[in-house]
C-alpha atoms as a PDB file:
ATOM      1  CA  UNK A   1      82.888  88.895 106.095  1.00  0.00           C
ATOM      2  CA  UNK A   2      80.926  91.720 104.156  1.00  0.00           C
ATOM      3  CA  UNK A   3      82.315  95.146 105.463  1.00  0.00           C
ATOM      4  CA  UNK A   4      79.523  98.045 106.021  1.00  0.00           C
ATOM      5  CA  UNK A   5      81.584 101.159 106.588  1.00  0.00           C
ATOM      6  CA  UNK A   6      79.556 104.197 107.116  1.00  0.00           C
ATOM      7  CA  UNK A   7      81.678 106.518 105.386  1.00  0.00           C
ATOM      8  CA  UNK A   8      79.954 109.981 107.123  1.00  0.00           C
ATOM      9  CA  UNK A   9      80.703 113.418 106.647  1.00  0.00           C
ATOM     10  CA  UNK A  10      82.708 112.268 103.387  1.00  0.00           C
ATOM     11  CA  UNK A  11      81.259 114.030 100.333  1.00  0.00           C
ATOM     12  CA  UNK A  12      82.912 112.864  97.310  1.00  0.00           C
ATOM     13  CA  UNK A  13      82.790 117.046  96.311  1.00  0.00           C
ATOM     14  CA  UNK A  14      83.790 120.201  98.161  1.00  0.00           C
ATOM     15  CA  UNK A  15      80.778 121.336  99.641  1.00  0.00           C
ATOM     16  CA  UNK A  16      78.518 118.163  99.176  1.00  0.00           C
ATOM     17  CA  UNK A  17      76.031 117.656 102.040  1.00  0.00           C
ATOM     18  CA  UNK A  18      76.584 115.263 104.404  1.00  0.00           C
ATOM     19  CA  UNK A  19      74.822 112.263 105.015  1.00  0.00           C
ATOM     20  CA  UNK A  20      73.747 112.670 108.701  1.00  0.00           C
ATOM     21  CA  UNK A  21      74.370 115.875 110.304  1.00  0.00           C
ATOM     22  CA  UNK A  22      76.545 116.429 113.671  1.00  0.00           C
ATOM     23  CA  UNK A  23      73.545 115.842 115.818  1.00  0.00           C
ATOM     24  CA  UNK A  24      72.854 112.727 114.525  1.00  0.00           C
ATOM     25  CA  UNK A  25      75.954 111.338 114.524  1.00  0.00           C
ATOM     26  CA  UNK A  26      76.586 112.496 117.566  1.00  0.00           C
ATOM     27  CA  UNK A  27      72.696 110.144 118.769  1.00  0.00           C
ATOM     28  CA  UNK A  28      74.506 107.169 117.107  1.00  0.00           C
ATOM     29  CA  UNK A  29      77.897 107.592 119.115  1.00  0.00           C
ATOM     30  CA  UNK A  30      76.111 107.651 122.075  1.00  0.00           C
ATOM     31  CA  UNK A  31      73.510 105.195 121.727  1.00  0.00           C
ATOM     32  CA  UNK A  32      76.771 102.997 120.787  1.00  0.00           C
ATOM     33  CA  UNK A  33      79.055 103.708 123.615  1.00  0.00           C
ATOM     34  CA  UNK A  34      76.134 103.169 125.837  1.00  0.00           C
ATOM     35  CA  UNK A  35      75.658  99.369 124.413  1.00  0.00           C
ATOM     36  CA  UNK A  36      79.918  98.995 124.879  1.00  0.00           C
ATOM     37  CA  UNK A  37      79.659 100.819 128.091  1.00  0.00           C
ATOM     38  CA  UNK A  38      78.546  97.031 129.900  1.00  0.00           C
ATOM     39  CA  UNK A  39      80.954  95.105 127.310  1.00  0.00           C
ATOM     40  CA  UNK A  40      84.511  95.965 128.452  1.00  0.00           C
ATOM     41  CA  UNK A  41      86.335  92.844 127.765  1.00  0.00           C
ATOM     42  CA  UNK A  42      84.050  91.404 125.006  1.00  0.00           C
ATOM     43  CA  UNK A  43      85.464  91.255 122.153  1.00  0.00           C
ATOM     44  CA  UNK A  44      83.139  88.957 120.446  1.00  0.00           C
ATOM     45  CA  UNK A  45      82.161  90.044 116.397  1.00  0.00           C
ATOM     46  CA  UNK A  46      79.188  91.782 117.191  1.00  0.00           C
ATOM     47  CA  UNK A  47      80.808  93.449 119.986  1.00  0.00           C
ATOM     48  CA  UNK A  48      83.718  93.909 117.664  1.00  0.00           C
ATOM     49  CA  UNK A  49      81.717  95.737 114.461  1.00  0.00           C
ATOM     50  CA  UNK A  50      80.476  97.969 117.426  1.00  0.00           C
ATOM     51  CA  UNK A  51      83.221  99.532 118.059  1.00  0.00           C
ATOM     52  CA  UNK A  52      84.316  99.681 115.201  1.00  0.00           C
ATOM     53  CA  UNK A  53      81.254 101.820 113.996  1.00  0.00           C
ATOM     54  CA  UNK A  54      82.245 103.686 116.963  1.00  0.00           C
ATOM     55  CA  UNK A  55      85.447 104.676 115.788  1.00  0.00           C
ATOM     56  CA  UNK A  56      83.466 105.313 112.711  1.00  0.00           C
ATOM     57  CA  UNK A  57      81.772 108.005 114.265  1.00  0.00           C
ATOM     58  CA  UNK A  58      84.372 109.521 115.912  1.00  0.00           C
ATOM     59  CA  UNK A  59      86.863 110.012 113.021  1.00  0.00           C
ATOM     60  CA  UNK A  60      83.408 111.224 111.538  1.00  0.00           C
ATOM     61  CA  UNK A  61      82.732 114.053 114.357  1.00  0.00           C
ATOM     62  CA  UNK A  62      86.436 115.012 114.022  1.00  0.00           C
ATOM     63  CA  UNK A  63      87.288 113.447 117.144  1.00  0.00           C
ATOM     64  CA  UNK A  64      90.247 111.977 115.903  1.00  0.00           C
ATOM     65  CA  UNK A  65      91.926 111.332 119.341  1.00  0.00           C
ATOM     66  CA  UNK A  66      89.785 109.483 120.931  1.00  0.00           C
ATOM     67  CA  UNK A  67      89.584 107.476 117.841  1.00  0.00           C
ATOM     68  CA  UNK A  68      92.393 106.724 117.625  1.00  0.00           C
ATOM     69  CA  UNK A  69      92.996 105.944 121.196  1.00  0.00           C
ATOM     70  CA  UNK A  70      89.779 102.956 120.864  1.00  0.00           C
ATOM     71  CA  UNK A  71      91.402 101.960 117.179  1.00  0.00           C
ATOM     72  CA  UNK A  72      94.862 101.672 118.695  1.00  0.00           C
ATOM     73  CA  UNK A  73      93.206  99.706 121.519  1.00  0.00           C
ATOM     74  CA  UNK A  74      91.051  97.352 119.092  1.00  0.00           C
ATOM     75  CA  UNK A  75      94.189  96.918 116.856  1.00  0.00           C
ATOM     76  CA  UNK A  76      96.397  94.853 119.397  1.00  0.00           C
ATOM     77  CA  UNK A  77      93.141  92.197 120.130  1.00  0.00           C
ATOM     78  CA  UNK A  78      92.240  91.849 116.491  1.00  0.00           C
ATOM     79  CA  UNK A  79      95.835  90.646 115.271  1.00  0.00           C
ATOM     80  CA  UNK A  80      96.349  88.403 118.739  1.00  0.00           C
ATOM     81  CA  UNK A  81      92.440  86.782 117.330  1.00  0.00           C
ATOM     82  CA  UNK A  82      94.421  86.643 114.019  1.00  0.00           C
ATOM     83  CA  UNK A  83      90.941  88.839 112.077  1.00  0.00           C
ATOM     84  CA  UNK A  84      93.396  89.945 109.329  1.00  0.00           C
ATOM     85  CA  UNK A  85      90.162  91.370 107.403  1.00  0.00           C
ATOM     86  CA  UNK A  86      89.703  93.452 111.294  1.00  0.00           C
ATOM     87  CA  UNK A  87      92.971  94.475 111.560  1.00  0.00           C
ATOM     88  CA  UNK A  88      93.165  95.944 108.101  1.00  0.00           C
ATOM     89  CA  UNK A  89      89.723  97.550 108.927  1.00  0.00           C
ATOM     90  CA  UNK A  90      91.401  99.269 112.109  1.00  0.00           C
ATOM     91  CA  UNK A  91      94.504  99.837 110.016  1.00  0.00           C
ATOM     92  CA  UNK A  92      92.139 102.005 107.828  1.00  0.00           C
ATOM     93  CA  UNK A  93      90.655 103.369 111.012  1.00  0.00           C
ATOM     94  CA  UNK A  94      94.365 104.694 112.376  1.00  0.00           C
ATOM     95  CA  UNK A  95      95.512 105.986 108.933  1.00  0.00           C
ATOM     96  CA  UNK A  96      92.587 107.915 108.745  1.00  0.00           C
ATOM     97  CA  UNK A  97      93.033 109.609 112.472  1.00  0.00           C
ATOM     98  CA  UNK A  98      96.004 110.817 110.605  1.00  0.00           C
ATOM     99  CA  UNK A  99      98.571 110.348 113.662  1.00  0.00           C
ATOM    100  CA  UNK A 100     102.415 110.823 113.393  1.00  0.00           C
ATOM    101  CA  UNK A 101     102.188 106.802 112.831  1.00  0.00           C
ATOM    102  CA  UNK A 102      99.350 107.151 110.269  1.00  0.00           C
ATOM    103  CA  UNK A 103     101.275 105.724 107.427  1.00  0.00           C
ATOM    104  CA  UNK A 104     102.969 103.252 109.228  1.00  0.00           C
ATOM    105  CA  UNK A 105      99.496 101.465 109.705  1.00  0.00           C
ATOM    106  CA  UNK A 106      98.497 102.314 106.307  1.00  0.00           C
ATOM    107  CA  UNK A 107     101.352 100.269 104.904  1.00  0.00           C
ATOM    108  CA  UNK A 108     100.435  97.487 107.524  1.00  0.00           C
ATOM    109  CA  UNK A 109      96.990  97.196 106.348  1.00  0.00           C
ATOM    110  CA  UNK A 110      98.053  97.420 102.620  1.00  0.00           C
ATOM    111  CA  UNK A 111     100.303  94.464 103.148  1.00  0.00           C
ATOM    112  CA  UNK A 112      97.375  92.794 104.883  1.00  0.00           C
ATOM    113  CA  UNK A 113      95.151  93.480 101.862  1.00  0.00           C
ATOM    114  CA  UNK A 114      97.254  92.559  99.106  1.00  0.00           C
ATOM    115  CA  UNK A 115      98.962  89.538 100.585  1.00  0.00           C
ATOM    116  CA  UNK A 116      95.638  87.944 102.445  1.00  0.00           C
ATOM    117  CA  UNK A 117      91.864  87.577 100.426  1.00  0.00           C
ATOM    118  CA  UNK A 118      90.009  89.326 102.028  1.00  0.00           C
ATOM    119  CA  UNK A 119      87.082  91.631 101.092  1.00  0.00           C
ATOM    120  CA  UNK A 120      88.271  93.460  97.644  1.00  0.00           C
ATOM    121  CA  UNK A 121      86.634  96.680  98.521  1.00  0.00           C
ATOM    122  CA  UNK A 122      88.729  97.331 101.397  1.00  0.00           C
ATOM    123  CA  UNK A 123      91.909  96.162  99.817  1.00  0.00           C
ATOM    124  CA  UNK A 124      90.750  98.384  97.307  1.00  0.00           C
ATOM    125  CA  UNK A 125      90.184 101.138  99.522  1.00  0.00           C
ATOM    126  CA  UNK A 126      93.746 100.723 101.493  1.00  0.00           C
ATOM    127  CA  UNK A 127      95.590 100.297  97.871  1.00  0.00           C
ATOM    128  CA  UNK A 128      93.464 103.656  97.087  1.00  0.00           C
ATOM    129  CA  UNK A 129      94.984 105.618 100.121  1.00  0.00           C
ATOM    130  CA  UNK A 130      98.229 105.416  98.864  1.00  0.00           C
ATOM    131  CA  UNK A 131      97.205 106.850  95.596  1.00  0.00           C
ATOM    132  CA  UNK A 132      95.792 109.838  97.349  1.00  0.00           C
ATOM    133  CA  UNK A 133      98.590 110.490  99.474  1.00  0.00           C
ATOM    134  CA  UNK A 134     101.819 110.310  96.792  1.00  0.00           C
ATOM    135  CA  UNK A 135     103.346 112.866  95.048  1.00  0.00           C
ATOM    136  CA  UNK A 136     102.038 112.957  91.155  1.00  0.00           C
ATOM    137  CA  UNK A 137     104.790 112.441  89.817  1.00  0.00           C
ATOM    138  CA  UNK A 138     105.161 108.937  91.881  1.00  0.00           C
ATOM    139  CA  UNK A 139     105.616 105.720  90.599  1.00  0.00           C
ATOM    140  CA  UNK A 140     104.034 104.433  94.333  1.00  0.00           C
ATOM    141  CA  UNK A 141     100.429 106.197  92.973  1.00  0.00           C
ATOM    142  CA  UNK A 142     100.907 104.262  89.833  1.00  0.00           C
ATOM    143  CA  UNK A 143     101.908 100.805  91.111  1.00  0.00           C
ATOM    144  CA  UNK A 144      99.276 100.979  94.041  1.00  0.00           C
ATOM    145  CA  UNK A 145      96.918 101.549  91.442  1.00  0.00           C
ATOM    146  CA  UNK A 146      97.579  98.316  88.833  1.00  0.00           C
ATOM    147  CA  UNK A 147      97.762  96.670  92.250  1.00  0.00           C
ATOM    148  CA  UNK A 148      93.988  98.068  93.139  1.00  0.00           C
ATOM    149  CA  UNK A 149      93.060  96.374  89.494  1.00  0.00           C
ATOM    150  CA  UNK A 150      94.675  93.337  89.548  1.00  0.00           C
ATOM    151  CA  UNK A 151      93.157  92.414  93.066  1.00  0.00           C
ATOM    152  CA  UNK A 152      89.582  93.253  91.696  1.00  0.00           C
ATOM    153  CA  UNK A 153      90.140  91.047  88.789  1.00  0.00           C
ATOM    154  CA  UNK A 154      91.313  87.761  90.995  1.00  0.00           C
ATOM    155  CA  UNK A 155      88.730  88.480  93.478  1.00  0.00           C
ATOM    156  CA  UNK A 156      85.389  89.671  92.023  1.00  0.00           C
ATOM    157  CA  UNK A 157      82.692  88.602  90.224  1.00  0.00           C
ATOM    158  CA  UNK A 158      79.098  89.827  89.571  1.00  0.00           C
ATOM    159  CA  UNK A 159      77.922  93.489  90.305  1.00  0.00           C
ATOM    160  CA  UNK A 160      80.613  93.598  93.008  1.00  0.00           C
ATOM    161  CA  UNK A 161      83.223  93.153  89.645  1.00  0.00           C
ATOM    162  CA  UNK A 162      81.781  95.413  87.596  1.00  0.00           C
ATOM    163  CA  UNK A 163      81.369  98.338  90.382  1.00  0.00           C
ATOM    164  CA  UNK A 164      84.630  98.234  91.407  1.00  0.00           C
ATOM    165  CA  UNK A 165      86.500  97.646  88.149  1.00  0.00           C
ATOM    166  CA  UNK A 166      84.798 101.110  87.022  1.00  0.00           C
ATOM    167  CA  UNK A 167      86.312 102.679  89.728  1.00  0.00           C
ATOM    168  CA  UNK A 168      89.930 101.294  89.730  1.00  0.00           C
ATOM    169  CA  UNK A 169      90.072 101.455  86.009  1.00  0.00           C
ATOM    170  CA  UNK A 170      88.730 105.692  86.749  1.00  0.00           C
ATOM    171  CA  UNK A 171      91.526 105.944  89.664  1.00  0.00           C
ATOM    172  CA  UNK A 172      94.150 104.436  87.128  1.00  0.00           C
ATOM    173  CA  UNK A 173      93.539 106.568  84.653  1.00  0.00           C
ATOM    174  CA  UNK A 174      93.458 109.752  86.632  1.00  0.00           C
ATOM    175  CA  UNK A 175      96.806 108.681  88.236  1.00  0.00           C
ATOM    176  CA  UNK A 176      98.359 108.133  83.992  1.00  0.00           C
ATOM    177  CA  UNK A 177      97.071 111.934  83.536  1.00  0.00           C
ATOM    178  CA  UNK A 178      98.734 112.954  86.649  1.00  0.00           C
ATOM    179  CA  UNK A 179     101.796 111.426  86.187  1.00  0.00           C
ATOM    180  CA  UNK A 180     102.364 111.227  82.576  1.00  0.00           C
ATOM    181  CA  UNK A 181      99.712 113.523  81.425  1.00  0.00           C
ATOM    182  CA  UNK A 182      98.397 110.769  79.483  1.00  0.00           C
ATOM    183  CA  UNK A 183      94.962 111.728  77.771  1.00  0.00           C
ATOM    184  CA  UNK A 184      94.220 108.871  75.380  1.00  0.00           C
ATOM    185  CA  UNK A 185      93.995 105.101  74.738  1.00  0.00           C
ATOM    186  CA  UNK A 186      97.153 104.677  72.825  1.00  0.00           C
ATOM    187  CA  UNK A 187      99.412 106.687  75.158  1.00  0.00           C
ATOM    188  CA  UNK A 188      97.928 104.901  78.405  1.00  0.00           C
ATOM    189  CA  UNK A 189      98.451 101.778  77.215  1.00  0.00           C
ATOM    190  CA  UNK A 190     101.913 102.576  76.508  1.00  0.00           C
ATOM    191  CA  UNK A 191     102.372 104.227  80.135  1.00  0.00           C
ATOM    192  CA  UNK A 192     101.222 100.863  81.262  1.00  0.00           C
ATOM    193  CA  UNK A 193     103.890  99.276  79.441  1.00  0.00           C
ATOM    194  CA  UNK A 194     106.719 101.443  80.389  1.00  0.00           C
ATOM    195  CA  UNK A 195     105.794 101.087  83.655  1.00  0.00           C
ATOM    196  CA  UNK A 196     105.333  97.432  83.414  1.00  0.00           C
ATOM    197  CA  UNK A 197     101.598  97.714  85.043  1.00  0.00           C
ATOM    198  CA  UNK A 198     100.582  94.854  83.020  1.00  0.00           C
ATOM    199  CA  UNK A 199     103.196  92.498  84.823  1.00  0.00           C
ATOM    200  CA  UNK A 200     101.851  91.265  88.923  1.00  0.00           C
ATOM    201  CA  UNK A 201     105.410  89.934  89.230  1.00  0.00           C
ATOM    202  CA  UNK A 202     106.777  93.056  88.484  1.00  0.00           C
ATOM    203  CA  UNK A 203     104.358  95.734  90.141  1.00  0.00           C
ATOM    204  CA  UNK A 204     103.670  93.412  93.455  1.00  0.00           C
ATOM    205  CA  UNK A 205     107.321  93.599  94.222  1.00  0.00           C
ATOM    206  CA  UNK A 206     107.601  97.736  93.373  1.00  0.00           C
ATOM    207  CA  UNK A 207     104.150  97.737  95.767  1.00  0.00           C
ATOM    208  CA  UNK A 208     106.141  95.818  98.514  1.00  0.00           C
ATOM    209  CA  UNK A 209     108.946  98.602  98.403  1.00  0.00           C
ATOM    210  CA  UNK A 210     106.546 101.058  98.572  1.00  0.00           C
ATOM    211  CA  UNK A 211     104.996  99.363 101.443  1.00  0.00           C
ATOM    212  CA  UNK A 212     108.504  98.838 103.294  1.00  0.00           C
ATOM    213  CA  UNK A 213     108.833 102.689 103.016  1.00  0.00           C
ATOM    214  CA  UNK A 214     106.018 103.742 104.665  1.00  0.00           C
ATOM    215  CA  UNK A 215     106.356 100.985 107.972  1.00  0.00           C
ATOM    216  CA  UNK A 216     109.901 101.328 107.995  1.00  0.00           C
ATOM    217  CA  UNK A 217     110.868  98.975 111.380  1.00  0.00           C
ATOM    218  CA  UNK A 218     107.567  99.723 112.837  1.00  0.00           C
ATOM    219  CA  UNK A 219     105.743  96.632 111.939  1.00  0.00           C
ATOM    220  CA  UNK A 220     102.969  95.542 114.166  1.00  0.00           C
ATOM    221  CA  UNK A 221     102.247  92.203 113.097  1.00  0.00           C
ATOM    222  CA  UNK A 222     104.654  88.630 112.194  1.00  0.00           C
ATOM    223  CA  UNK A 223     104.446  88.474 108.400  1.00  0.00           C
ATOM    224  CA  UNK A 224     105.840  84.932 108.455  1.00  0.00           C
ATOM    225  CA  UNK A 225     103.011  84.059 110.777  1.00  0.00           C
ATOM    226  CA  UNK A 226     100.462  85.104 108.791  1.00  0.00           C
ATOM    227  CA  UNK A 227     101.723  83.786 105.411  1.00  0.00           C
ATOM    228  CA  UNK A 228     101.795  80.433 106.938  1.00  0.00           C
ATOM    229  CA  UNK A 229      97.898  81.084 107.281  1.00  0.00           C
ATOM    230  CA  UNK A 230      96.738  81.851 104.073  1.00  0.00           C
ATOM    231  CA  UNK A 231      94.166  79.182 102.398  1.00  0.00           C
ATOM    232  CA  UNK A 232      95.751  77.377  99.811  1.00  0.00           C
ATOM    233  CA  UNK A 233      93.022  76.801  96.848  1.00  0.00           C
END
């Protein structure tokens, strides 16, 4: 499944101008609602990306609330239909409505990402989170990081590989200059060493600490369950 997030009111500067303005937006939520108004117990996957651009919108108009009252909602049917590539899309969804459980679903949804293929972009994205919400002087940052990397280079090919290897190889080093105030070739590499970034076995199982802080007991979904699931290739 291709994933088509819209990503409004999210300048990648202070300041930038967003895409659509309030008022528009604001056309698109209700044009949407309207279509979901007659579809209360569909949950089919066009009904499904609907509301899901619906809590789009509403994280995007700063109703974060309500969001996260129709993500926590969509959540529960998504892992019963066993859409692991849905429920890390409404994990994403609840982290960002930044509740007092926000990072409980973001760990969720990380686990999802790394341990299940689905779409790279949104593993990268989830992996990405944690990146931007650790201290700089974190090992987490670092590890999520290689992690965001590694998944790109088992997953991707084509265009899709090059795009996204640009930016986790950019994220990576920006987290090496936070951390270790690393500002050339030789010294990153050797930041990658120290921190054994260049070994999955090693970094996976720092990631899955990382992830077992932020859920803590709070886990949503039966990991066991879902590992039985995975295609085997």
């Amino acid at each position: 499944m291709s994933i088509d997030p819209i990503y409004v009111a999210q300048g990648t500067n202070q300041g930038e101008e967003n895409e659509f303005s309030s008022a528009e937006l604001q056309t698109r939520l209700n044009d949407i609602s309207k279509q979901l108004s007659s579809k209360a117990d569909d949950y089919s996957p066009e009904t499904i990306n609907l509301r899901l651009t619906e809590i789009e919108l509403l994280i995007a108009l700063k109703q974060s609330d309500t969001a996260y009252k129709h993500a926590f909602r969509l959540f529960s049917v998504v892992i019963e239909k066993e859409q692991w590539e849905n429920v890390v899309r409404v994990s994403d969804l609840l982290f960002r409505c930044d509740g007092e459980d926000a990072l409980q679903f973001l760990g969720q949804g990380v686990w999802l990402a790394v341990t299940f293929p689905i779409n790279a972009e949104l593993s990268v994205r989830m992996l990405h989170h944690i990146v931007e919400n650790t201290p700089d002087d974190s090992d987490g940052a670092a590890v999520a990081a290689a992690a965001a990397a590694y998944i790109v280079d088992l997953r991707c090919s084509g265009m899709e590989r090059s795009n996204l290897e640009f930016a986790t190889t950019q994220v990576l080093g920006l987290v090496a200059r936070r951390h270790s105030q690393i500002e050339n070739q030789s010294a990153f590499s050797e930041w990658m060493r120290k921190l054994e970034l260049n070994d999955p076995e090693k970094f996976l199982v720092r990631l899955r600490n990382v992830i077992d802080v932020l859920v803590q007991d709070n886990w949503s979904i039966d990991r066991r369950v879902i590992r039985r699931s995975i295609p085997v290739e």
